[in-house]
PDB file of N, CA and C in Angstrom:
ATOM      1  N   UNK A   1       0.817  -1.192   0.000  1.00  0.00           N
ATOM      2  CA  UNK A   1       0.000   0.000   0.000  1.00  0.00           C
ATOM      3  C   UNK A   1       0.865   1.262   0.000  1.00  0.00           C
ATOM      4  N   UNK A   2       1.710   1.100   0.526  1.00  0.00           N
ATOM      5  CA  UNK A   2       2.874   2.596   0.804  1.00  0.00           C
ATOM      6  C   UNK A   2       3.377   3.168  -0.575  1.00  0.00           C
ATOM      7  N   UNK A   3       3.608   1.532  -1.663  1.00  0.00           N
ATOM      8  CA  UNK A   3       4.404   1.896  -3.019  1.00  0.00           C
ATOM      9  C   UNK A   3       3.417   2.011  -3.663  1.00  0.00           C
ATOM     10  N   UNK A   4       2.271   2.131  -3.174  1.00  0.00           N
ATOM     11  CA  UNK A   4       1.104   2.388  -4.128  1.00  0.00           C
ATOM     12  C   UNK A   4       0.963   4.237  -4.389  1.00  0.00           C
ATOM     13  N   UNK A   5       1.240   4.812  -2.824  1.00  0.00           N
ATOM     14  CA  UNK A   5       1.093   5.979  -3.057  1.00  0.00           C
ATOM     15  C   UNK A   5       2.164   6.805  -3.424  1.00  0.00           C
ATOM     16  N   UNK A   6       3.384   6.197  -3.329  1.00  0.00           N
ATOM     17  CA  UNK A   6       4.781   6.579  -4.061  1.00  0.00           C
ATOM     18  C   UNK A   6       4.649   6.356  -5.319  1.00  0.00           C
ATOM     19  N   UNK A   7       3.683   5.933  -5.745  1.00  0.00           N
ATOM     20  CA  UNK A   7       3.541   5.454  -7.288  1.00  0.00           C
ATOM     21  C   UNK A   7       2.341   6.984  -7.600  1.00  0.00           C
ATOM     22  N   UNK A   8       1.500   7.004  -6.826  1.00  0.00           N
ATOM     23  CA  UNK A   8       0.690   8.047  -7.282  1.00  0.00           C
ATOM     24  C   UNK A   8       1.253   9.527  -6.929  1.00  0.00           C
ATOM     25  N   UNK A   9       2.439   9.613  -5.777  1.00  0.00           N
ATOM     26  CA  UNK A   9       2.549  10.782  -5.407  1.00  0.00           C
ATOM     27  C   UNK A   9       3.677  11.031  -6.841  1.00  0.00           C
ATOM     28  N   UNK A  10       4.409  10.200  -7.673  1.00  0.00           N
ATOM     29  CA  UNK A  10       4.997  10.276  -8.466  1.00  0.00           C
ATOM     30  C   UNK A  10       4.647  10.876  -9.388  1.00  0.00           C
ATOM     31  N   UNK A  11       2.885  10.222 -10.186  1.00  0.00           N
ATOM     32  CA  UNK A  11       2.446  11.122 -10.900  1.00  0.00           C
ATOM     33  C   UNK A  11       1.808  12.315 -10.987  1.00  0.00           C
ATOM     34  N   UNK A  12       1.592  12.365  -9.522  1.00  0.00           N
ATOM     35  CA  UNK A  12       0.993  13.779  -9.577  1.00  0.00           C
ATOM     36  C   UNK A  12       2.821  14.969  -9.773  1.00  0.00           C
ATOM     37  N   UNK A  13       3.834  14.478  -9.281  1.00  0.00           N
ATOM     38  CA  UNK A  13       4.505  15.289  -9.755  1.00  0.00           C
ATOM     39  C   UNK A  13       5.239  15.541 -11.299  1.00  0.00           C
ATOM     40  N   UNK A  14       4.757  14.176 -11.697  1.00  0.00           N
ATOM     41  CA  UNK A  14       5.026  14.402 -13.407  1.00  0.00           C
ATOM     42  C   UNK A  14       4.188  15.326 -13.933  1.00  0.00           C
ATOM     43  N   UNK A  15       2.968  15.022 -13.303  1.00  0.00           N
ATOM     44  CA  UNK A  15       1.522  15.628 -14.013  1.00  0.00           C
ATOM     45  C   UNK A  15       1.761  17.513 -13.465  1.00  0.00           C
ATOM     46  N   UNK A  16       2.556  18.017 -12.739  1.00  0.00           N
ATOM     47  CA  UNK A  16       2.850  19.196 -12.523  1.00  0.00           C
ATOM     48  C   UNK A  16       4.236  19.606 -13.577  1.00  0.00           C
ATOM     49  N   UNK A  17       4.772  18.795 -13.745  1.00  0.00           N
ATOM     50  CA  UNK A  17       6.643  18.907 -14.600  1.00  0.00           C
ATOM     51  C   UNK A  17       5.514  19.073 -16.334  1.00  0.00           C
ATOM     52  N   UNK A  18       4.691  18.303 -16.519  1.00  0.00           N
ATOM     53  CA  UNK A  18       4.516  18.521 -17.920  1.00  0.00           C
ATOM     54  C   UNK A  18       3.237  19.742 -17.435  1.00  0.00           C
ATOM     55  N   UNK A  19       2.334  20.033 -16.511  1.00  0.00           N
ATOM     56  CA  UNK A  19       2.147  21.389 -17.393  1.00  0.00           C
ATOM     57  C   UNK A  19       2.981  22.337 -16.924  1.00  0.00           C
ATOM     58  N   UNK A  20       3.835  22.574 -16.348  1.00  0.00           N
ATOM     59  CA  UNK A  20       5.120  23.455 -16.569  1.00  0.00           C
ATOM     60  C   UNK A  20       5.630  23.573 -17.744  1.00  0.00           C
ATOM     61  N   UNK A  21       6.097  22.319 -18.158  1.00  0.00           N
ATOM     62  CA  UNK A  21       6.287  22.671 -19.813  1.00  0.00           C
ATOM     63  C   UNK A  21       5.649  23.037 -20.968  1.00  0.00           C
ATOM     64  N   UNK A  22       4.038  22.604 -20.657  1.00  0.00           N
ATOM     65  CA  UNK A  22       2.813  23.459 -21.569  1.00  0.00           C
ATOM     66  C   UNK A  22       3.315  24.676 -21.009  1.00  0.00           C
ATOM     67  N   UNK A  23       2.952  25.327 -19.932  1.00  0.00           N
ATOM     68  CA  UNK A  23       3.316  26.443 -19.628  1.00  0.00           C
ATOM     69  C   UNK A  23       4.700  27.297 -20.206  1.00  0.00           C
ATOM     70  N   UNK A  24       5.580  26.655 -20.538  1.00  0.00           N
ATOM     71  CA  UNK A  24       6.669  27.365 -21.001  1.00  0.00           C
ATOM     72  C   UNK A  24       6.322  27.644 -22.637  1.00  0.00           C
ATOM     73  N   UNK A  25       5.981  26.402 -23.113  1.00  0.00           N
ATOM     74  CA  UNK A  25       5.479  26.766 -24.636  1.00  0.00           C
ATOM     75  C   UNK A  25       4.936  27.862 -24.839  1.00  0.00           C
ATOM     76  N   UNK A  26       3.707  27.931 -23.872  1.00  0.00           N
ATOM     77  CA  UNK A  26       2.972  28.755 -24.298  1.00  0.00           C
ATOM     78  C   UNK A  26       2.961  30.542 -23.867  1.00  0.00           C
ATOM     79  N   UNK A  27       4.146  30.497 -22.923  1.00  0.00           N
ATOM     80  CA  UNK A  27       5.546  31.673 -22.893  1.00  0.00           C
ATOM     81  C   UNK A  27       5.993  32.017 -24.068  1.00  0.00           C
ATOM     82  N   UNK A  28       6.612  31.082 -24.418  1.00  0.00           N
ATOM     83  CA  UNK A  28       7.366  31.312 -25.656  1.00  0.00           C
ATOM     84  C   UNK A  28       6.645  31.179 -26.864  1.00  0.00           C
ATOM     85  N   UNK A  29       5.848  31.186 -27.110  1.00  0.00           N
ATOM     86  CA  UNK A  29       4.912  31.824 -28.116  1.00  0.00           C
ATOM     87  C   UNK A  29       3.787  33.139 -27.840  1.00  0.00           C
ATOM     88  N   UNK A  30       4.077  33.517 -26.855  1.00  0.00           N
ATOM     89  CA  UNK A  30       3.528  34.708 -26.340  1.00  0.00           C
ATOM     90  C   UNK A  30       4.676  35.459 -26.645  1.00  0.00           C
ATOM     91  N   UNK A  31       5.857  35.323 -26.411  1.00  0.00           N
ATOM     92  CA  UNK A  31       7.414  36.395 -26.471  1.00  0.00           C
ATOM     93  C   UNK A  31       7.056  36.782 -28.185  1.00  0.00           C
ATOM     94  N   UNK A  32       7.004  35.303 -28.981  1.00  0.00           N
ATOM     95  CA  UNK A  32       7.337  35.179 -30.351  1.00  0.00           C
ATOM     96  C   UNK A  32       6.420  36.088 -30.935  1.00  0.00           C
ATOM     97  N   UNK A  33       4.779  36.436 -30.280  1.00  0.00           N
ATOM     98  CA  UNK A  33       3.847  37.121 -30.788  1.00  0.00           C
ATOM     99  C   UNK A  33       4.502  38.556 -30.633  1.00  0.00           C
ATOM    100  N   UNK A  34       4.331  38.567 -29.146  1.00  0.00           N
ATOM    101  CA  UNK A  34       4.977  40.378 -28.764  1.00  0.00           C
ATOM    102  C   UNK A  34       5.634  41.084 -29.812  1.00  0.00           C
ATOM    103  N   UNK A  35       6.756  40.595 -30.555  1.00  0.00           N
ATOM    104  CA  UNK A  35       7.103  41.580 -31.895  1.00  0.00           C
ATOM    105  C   UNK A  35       8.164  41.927 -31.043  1.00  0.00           C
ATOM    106  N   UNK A  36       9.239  41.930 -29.501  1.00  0.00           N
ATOM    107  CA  UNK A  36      10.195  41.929 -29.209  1.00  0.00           C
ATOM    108  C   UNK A  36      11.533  42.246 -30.243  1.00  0.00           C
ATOM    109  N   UNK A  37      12.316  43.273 -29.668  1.00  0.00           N
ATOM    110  CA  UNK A  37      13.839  42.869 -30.324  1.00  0.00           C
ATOM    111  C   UNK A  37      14.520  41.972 -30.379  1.00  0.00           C
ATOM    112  N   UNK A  38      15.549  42.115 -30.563  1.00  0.00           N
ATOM    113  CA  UNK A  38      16.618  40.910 -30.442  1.00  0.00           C
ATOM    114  C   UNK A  38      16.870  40.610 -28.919  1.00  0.00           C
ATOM    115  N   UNK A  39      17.272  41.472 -28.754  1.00  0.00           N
ATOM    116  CA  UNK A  39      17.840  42.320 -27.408  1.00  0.00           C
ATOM    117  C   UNK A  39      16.851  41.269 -26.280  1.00  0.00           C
ATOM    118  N   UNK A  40      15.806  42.192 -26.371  1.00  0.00           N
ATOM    119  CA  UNK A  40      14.613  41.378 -25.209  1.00  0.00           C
ATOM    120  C   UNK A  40      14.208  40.362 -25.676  1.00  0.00           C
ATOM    121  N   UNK A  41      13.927  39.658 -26.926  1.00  0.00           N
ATOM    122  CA  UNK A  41      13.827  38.907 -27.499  1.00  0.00           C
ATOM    123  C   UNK A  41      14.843  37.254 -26.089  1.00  0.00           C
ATOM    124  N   UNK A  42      15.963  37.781 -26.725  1.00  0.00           N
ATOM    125  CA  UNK A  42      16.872  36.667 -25.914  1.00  0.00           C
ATOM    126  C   UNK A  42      16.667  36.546 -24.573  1.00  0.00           C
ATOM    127  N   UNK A  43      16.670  37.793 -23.829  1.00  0.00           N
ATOM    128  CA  UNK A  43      16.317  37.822 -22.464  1.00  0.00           C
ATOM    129  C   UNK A  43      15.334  37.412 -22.293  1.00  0.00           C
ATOM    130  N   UNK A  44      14.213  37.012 -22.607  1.00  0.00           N
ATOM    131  CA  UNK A  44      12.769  36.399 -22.125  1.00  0.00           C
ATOM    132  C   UNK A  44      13.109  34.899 -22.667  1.00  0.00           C
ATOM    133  N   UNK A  45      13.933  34.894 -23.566  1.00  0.00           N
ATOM    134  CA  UNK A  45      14.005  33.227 -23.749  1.00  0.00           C
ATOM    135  C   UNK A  45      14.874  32.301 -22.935  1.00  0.00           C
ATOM    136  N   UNK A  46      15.881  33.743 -22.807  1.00  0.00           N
ATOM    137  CA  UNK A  46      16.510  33.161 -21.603  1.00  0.00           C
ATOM    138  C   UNK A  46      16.083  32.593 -20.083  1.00  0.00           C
ATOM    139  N   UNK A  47      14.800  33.371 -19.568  1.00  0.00           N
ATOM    140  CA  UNK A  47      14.124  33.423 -18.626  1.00  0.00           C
ATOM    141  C   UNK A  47      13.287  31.567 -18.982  1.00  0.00           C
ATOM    142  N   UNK A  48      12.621  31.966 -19.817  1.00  0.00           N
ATOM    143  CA  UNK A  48      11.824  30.642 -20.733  1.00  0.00           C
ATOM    144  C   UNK A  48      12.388  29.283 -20.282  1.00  0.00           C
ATOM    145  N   UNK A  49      13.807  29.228 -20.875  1.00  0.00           N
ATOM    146  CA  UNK A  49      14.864  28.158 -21.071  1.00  0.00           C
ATOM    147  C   UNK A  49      14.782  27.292 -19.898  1.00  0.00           C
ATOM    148  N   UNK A  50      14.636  28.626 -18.505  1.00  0.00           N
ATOM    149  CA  UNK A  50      15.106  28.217 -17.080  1.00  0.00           C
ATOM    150  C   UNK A  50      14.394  27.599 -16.517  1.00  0.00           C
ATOM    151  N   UNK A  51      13.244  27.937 -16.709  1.00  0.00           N
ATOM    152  CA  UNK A  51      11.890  27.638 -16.354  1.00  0.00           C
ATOM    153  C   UNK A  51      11.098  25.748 -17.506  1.00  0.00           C
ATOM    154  N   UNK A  52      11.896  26.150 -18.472  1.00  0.00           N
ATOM    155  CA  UNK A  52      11.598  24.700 -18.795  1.00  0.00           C
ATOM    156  C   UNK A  52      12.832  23.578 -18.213  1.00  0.00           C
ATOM    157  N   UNK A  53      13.905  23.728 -18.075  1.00  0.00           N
ATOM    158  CA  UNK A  53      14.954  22.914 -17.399  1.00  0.00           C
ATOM    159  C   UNK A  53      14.218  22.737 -16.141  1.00  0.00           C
ATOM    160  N   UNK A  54      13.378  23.113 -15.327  1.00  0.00           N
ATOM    161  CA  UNK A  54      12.876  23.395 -13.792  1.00  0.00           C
ATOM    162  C   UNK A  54      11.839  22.508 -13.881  1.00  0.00           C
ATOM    163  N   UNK A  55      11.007  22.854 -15.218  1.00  0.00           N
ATOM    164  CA  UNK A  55       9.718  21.322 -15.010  1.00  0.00           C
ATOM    165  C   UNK A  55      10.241  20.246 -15.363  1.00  0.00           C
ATOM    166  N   UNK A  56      11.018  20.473 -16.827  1.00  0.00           N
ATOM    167  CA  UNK A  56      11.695  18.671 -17.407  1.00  0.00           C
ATOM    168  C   UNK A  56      12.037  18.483 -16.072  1.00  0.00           C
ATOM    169  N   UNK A  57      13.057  18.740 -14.870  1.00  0.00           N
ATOM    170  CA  UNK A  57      13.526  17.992 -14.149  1.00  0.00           C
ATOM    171  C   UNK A  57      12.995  17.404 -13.027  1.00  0.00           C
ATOM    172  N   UNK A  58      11.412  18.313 -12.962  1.00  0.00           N
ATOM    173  CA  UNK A  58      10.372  17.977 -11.917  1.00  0.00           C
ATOM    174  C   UNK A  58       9.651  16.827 -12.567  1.00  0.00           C
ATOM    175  N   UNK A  59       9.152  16.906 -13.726  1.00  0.00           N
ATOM    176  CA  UNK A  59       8.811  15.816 -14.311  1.00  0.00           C
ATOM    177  C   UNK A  59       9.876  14.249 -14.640  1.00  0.00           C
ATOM    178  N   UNK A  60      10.655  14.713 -14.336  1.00  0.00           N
ATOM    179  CA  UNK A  60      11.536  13.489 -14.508  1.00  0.00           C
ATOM    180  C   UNK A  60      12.372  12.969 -13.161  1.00  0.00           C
ATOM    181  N   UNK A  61      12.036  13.779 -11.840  1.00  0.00           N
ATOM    182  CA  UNK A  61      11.748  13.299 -10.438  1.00  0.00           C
ATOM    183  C   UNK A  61      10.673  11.922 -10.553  1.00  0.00           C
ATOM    184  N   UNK A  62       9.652  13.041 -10.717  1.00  0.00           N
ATOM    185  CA  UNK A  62       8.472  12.156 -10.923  1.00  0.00           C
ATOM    186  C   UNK A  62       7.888  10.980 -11.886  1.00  0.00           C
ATOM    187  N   UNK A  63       8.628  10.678 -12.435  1.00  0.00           N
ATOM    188  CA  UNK A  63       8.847   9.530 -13.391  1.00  0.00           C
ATOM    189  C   UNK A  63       9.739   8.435 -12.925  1.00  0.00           C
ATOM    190  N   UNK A  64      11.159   9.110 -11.612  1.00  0.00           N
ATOM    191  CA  UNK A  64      11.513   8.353 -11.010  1.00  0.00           C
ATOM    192  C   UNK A  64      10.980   7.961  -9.822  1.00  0.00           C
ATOM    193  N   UNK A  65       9.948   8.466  -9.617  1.00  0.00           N
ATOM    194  CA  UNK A  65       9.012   7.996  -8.084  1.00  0.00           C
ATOM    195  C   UNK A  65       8.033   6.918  -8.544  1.00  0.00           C
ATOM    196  N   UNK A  66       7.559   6.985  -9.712  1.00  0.00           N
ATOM    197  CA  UNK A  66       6.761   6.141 -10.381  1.00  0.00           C
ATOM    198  C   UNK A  66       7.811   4.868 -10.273  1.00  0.00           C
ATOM    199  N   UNK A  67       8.595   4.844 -11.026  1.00  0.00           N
ATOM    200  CA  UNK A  67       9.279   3.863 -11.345  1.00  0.00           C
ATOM    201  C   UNK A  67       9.749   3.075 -10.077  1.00  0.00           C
ATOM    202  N   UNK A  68      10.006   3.996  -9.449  1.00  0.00           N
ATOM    203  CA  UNK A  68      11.151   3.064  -7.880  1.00  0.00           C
ATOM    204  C   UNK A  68       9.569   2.934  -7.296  1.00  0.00           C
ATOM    205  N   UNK A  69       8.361   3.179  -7.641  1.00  0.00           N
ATOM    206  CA  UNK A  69       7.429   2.601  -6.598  1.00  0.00           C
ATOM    207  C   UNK A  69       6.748   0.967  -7.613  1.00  0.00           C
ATOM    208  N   UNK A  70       7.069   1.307  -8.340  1.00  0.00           N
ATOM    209  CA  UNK A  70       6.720  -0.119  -9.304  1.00  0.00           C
ATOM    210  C   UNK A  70       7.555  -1.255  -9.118  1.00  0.00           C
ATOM    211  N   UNK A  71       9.073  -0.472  -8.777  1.00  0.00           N
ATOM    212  CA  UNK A  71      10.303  -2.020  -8.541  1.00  0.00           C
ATOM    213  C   UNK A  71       9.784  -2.104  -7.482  1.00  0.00           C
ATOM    214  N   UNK A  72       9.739  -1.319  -6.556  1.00  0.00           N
ATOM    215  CA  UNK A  72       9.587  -2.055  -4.850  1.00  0.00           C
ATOM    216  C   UNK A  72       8.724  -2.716  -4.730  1.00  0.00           C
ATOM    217  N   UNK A  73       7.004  -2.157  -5.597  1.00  0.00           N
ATOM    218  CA  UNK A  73       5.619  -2.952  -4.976  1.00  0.00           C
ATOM    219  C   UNK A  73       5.580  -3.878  -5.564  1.00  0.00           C
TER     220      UNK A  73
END
């Protein structure tokens, strides 16, 4: 029962890592609309970039909580 909820507390943190990354997409096609310079252009993608490295890696926590609750149970 315990690796059951290490298995679900897993996906609920994948299920937060991918819409973080909807969320970044849809950043960065908001920047791409704005009509931005170069200049600010980079700086908001730069911001973007950080923020998607931050969910991939939350989502891929959580893919390893899934997983280590599937070997154990």
């Amino acid at each position: 029962m315990t690796f059951d909820l290490l298995i679900w507390t897993g996906a609920g943190v994948t299920l937060l890592g991918v819409i973080g990354l909807i969320a970044c997409v849809i950043y960065a096609m908001r920047l791409r609309q704005a009509g931005l310079d170069d200049a600010a252009m980079r700086a908001g993608l730069r911001k973007g970039v950080l923020w998607n490295m931050v969910a991939l890696f939350v989502s891929v926590i959580g893919l390893m909580l899934v997983i280590l609750g599937i070997a154990l149970g």
